[in-house]
C-alpha atoms as a PDB file:
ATOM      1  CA  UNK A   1       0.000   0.000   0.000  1.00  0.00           C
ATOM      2  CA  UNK A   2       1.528   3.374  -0.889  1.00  0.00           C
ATOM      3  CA  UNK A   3       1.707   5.705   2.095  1.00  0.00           C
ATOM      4  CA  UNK A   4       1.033   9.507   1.446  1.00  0.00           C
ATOM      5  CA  UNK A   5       2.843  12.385   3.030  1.00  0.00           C
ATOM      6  CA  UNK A   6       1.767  15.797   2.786  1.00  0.00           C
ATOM      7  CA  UNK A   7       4.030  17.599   2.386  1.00  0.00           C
ATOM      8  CA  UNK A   8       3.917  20.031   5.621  1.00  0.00           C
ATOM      9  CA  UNK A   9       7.593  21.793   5.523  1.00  0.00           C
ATOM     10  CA  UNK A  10       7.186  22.994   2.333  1.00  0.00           C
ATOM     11  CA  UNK A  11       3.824  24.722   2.753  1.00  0.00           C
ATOM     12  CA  UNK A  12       4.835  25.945   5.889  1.00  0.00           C
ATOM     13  CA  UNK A  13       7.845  27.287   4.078  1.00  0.00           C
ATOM     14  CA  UNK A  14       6.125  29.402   1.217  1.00  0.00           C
ATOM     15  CA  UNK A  15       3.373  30.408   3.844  1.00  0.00           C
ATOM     16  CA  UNK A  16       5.790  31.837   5.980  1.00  0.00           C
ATOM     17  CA  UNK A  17       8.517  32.984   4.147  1.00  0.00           C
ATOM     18  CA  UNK A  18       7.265  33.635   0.390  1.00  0.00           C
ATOM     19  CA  UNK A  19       3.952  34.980   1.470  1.00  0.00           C
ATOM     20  CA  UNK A  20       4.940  36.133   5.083  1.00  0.00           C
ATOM     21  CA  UNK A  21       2.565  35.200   6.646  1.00  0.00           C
ATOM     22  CA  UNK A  22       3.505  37.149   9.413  1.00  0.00           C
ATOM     23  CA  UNK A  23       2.842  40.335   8.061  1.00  0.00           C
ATOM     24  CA  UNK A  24      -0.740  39.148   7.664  1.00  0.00           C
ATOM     25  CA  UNK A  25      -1.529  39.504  11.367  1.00  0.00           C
ATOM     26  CA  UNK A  26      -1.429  43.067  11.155  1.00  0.00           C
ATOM     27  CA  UNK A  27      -4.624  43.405   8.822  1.00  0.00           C
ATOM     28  CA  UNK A  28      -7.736  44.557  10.537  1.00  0.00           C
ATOM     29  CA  UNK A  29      -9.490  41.137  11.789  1.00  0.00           C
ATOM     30  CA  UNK A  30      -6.368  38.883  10.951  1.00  0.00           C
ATOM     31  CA  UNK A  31      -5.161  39.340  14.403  1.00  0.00           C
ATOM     32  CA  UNK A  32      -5.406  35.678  15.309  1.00  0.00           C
ATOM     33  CA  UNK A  33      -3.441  34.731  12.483  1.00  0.00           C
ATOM     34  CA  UNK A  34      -0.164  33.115  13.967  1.00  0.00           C
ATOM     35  CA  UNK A  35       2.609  31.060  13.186  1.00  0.00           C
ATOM     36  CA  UNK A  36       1.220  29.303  15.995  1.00  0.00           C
ATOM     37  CA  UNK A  37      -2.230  28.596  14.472  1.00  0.00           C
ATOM     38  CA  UNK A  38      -1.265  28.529  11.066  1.00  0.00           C
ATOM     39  CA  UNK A  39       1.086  24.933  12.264  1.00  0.00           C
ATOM     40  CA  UNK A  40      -1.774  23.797  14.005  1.00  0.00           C
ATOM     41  CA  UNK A  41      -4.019  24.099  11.420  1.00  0.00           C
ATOM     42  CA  UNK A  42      -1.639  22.893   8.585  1.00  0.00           C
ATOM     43  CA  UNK A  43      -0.989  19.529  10.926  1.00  0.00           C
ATOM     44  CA  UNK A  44      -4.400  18.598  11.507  1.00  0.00           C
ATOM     45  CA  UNK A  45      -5.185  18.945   8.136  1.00  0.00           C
ATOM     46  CA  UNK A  46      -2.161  16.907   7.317  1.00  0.00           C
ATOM     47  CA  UNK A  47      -2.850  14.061   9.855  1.00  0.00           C
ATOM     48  CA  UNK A  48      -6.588  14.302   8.004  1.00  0.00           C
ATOM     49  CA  UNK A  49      -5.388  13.876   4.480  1.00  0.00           C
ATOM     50  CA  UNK A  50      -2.921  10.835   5.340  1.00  0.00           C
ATOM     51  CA  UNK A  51      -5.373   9.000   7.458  1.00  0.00           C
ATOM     52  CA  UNK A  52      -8.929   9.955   6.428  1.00  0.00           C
ATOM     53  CA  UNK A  53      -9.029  11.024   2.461  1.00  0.00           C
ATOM     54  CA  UNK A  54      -5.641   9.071   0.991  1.00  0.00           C
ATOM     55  CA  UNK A  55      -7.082   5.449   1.902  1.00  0.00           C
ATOM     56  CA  UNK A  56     -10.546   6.288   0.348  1.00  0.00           C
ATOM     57  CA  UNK A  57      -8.281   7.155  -2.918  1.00  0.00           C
ATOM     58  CA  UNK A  58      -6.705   3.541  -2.923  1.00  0.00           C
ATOM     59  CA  UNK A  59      -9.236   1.666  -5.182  1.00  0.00           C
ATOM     60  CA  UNK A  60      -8.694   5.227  -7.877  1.00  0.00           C
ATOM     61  CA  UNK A  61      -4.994   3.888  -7.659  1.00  0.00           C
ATOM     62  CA  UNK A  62      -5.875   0.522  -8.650  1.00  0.00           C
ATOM     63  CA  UNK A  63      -8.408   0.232 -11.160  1.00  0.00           C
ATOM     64  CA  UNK A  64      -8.634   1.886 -14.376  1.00  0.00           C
ATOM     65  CA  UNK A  65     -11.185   4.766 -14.901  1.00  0.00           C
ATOM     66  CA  UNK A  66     -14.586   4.235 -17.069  1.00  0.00           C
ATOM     67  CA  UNK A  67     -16.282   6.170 -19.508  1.00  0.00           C
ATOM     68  CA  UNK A  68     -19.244   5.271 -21.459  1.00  0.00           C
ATOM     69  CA  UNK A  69     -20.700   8.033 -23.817  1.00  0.00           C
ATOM     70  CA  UNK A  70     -23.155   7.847 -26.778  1.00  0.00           C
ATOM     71  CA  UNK A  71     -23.436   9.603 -29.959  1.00  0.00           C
ATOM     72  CA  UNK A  72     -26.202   9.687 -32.483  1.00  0.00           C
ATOM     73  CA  UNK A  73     -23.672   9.858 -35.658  1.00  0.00           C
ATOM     74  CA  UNK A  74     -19.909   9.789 -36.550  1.00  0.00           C
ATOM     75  CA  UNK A  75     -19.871  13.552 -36.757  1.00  0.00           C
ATOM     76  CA  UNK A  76     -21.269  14.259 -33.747  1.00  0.00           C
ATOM     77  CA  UNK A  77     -18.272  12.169 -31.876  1.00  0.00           C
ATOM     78  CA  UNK A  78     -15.601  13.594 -34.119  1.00  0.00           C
ATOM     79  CA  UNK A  79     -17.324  17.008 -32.832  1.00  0.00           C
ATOM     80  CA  UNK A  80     -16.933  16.426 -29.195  1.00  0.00           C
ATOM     81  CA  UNK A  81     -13.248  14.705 -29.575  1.00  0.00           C
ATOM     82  CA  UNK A  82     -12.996  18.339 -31.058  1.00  0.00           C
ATOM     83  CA  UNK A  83     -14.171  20.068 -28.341  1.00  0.00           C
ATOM     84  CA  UNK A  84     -12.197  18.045 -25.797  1.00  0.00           C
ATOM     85  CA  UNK A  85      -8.922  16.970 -27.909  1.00  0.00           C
ATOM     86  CA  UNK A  86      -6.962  19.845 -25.358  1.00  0.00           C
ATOM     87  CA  UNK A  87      -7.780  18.432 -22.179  1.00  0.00           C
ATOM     88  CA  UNK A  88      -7.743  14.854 -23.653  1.00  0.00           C
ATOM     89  CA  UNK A  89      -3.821  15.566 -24.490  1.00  0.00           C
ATOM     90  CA  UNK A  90      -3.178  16.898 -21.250  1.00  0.00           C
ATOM     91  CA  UNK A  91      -5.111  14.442 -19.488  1.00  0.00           C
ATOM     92  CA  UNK A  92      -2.891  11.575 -21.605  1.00  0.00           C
ATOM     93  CA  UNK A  93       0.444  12.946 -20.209  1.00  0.00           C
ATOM     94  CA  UNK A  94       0.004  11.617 -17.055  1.00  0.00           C
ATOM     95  CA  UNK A  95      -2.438   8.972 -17.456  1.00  0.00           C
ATOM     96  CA  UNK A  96      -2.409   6.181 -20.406  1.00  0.00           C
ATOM     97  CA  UNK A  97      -5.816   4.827 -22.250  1.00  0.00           C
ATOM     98  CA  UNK A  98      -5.822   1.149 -21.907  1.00  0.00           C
ATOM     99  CA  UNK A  99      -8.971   0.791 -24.174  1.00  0.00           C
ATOM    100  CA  UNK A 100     -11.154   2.495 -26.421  1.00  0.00           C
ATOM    101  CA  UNK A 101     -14.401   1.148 -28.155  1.00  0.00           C
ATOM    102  CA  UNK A 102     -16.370   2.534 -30.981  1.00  0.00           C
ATOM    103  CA  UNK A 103     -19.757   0.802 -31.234  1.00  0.00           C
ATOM    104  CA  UNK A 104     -21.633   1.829 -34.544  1.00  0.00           C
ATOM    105  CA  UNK A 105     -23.400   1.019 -37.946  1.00  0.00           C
ATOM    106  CA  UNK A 106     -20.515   0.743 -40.337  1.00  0.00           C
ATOM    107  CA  UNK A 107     -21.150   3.550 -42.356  1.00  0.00           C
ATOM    108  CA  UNK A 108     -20.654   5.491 -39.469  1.00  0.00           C
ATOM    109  CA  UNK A 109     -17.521   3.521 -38.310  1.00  0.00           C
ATOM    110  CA  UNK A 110     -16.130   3.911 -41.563  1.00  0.00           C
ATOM    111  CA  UNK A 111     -16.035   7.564 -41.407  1.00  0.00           C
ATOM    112  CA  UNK A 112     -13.867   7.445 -38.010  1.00  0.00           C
ATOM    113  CA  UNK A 113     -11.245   5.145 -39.063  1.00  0.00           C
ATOM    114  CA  UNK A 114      -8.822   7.808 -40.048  1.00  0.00           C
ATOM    115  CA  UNK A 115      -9.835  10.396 -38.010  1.00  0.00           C
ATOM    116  CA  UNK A 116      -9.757   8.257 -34.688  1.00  0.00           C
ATOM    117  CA  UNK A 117      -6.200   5.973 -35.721  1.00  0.00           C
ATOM    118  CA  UNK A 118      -4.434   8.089 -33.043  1.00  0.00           C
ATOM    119  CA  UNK A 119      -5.862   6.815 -30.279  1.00  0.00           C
ATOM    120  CA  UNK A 120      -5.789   3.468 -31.639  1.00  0.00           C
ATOM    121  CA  UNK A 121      -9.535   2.507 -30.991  1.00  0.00           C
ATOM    122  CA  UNK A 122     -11.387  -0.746 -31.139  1.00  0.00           C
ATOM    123  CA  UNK A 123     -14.210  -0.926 -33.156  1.00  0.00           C
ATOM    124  CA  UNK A 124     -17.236  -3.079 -33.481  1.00  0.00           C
ATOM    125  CA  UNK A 125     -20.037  -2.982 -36.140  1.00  0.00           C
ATOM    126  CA  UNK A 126     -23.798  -3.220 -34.999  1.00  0.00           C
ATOM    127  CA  UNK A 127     -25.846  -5.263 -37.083  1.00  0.00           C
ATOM    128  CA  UNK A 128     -28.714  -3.910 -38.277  1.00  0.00           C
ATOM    129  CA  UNK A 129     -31.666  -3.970 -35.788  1.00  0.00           C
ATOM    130  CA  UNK A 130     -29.153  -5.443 -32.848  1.00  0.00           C
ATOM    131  CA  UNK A 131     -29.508  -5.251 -29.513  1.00  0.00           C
ATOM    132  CA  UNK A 132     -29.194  -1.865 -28.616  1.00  0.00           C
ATOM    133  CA  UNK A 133     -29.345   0.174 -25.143  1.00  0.00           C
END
């Protein structure tokens, strides 16, 4: 099991040094706002995030991610990998696509064969009046 750290001394660090945080004390109503409180905060939040939220992330590390979308034509896909082809890239840089499926008459599959080889997707041809959800 991986084992998650956060990492304290470096926030602590640019909140008290880079953003000096204490100068910040001596706005009206940030009076309270000490070094003091700041570490206490900062560690309970710390001791939350390593024992309460990083094991509920565990089965994200694990399995693989699912999507499932539907389109009524070839177009209308090609239009949304349009729409989405930035934060698809940037989403691929630190993630990998294990699978990709294309479910469609083959006229319609036809027309995404080129457009689609990048990202290397599977596809599968519906026969006419097949089961269909």
């Amino acid at each position: 099991m991986t084992h998650y750290a956060a990492p304290t001394r470096d926030m602590k660090f640019v909140v008290k040094e880079l953003l000096q945080l204490s100068s910040v004390n001596t706005l009206p109503g940030f009076e309270d706002a000490t070094d003091d409180l700041f570490d206490a905060i900062l560690d309970e939040s710390a001791r939350f995030s390593q024992q309460e939220l990083a094991p509920l992330n565990r089965s994200g590390d694990l399995e693989a991610a699912h999507c499932r979308e539907g389109y009524d034509s070839a177009a209308s896909l090609l239009a949304h990998l349009d729409n989405v082809g930035a934060t698809l890239g940037e989403a691929l840089k630190i993630s990998k696509l294990t699978r990709l499926e294309v479910h469609g008459p083959a006229a319609e599959i036809e027309k995404l064969r080129a457009p689609m080889a990048g990202l290397n997707p599977q596809f599968f041809i519906l026969a006419e009046g097949g089961f269909r959800r």
